[in-house]
Protein backbone atom coordinates (compact mmCIF):
# COMPACT_ATOMS: atom_id res chain seq x y z
CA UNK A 1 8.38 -4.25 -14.24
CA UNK A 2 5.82 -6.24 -12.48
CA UNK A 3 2.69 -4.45 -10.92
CA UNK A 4 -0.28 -5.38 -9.07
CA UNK A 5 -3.14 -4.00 -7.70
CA UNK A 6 -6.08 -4.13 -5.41
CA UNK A 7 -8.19 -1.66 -3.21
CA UNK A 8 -9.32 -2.41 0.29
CA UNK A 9 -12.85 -1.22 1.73
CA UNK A 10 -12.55 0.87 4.50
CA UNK A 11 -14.29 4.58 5.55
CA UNK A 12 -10.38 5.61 7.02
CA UNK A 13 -8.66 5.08 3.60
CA UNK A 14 -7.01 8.41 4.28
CA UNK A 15 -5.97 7.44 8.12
CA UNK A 16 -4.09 4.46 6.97
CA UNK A 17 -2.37 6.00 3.61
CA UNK A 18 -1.19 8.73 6.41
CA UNK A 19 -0.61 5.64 9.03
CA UNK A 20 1.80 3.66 6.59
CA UNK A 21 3.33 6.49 4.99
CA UNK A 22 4.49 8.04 7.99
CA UNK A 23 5.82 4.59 9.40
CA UNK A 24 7.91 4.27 6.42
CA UNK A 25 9.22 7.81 6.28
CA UNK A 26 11.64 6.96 8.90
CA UNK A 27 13.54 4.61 6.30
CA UNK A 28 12.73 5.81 2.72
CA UNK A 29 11.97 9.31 0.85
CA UNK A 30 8.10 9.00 1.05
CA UNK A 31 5.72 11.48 -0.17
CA UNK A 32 2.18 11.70 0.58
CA UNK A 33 -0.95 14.10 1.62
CA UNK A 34 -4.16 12.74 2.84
CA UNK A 35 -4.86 11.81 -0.69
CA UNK A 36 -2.12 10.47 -2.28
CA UNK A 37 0.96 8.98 -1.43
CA UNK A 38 4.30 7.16 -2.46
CA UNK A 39 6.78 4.44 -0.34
CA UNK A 40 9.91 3.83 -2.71
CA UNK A 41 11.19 1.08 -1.17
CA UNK A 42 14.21 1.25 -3.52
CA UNK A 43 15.13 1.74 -6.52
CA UNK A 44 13.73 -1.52 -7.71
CA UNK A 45 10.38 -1.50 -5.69
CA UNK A 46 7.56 1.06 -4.69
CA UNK A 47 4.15 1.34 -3.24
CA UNK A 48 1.58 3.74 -4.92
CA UNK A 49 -1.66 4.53 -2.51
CA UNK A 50 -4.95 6.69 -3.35
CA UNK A 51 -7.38 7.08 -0.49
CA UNK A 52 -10.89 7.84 -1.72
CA UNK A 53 -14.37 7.86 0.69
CA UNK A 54 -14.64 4.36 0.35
CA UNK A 55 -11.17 2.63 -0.20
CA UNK A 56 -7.67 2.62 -0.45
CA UNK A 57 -6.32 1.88 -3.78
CA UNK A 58 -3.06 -0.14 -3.30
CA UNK A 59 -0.71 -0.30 -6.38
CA UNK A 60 3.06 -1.67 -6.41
CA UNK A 61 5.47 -2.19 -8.64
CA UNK A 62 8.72 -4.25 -8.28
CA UNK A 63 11.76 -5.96 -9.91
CA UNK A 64 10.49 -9.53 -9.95
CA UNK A 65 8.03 -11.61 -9.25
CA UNK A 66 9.24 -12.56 -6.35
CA UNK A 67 9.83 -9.01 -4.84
CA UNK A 68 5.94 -8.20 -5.89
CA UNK A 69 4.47 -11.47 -3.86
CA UNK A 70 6.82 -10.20 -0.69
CA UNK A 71 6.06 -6.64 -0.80
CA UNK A 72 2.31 -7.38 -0.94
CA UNK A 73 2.26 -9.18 2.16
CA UNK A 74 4.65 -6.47 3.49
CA UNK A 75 2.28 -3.60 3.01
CA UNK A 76 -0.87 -5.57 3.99
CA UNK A 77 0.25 -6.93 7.19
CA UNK A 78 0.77 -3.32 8.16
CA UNK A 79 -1.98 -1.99 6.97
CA UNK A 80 -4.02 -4.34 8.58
CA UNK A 81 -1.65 -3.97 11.68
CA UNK A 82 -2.91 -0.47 11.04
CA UNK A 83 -6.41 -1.25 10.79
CA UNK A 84 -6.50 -3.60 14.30
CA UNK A 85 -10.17 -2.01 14.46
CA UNK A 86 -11.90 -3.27 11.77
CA UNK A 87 -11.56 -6.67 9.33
CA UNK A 88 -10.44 -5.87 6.59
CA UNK A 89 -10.58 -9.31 4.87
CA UNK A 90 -9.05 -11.74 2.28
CA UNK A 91 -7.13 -9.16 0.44
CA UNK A 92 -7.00 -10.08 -3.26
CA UNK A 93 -4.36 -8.42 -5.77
CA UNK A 94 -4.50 -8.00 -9.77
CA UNK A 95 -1.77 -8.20 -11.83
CA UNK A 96 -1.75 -4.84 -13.57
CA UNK A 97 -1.22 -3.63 -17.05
């Protein structure tokens, strides 16, 4: 399954994880605490996020190709929706292992 990867600077890491998480909980089963939290899209596509003091580790994982690219910019235009505050900038993602 196809992963990637990236982790935005930001001092409210744990105010958007809660911020997206909660948006989404009103179509999918999402977990999450201020920490740590899950979107599962479906059964074919998810969103893993880790809030530390400095960042928010995005990580997802989908069917395809494809379905990674679109859920990226999915997640990211929320977050930044989100984040109308500060600039969050040129988000770059990783492939991951």
């Amino acid at each position: 399954m196809p992963a990637s990867q990236t982790t935005v600077p930001t001092a409210s890491a744990s105010r958007y994880l809660q911020q997206l998480c909660k948006h989404w909980s009103h179509k999918f089963a999402v977990e999450f605490t201020p920490e740590r939290g899950t979107i599962p899209f479906d059964e074919t596509r998810r969103c893993l996020l880790d809030a530390s003091a400095d960042g928010l580790a995005l990580r997802i994982e989908a069917a395809d190709d494809a379905m990674l690219e679109r859920t990226q910019g999915v997640v990211i235009d929320h977050l930044k929706r989100f984040a109308f505050r500060e600039d969050l900038g040129n988000v770059q993602w990783t492939r991951a292992g």
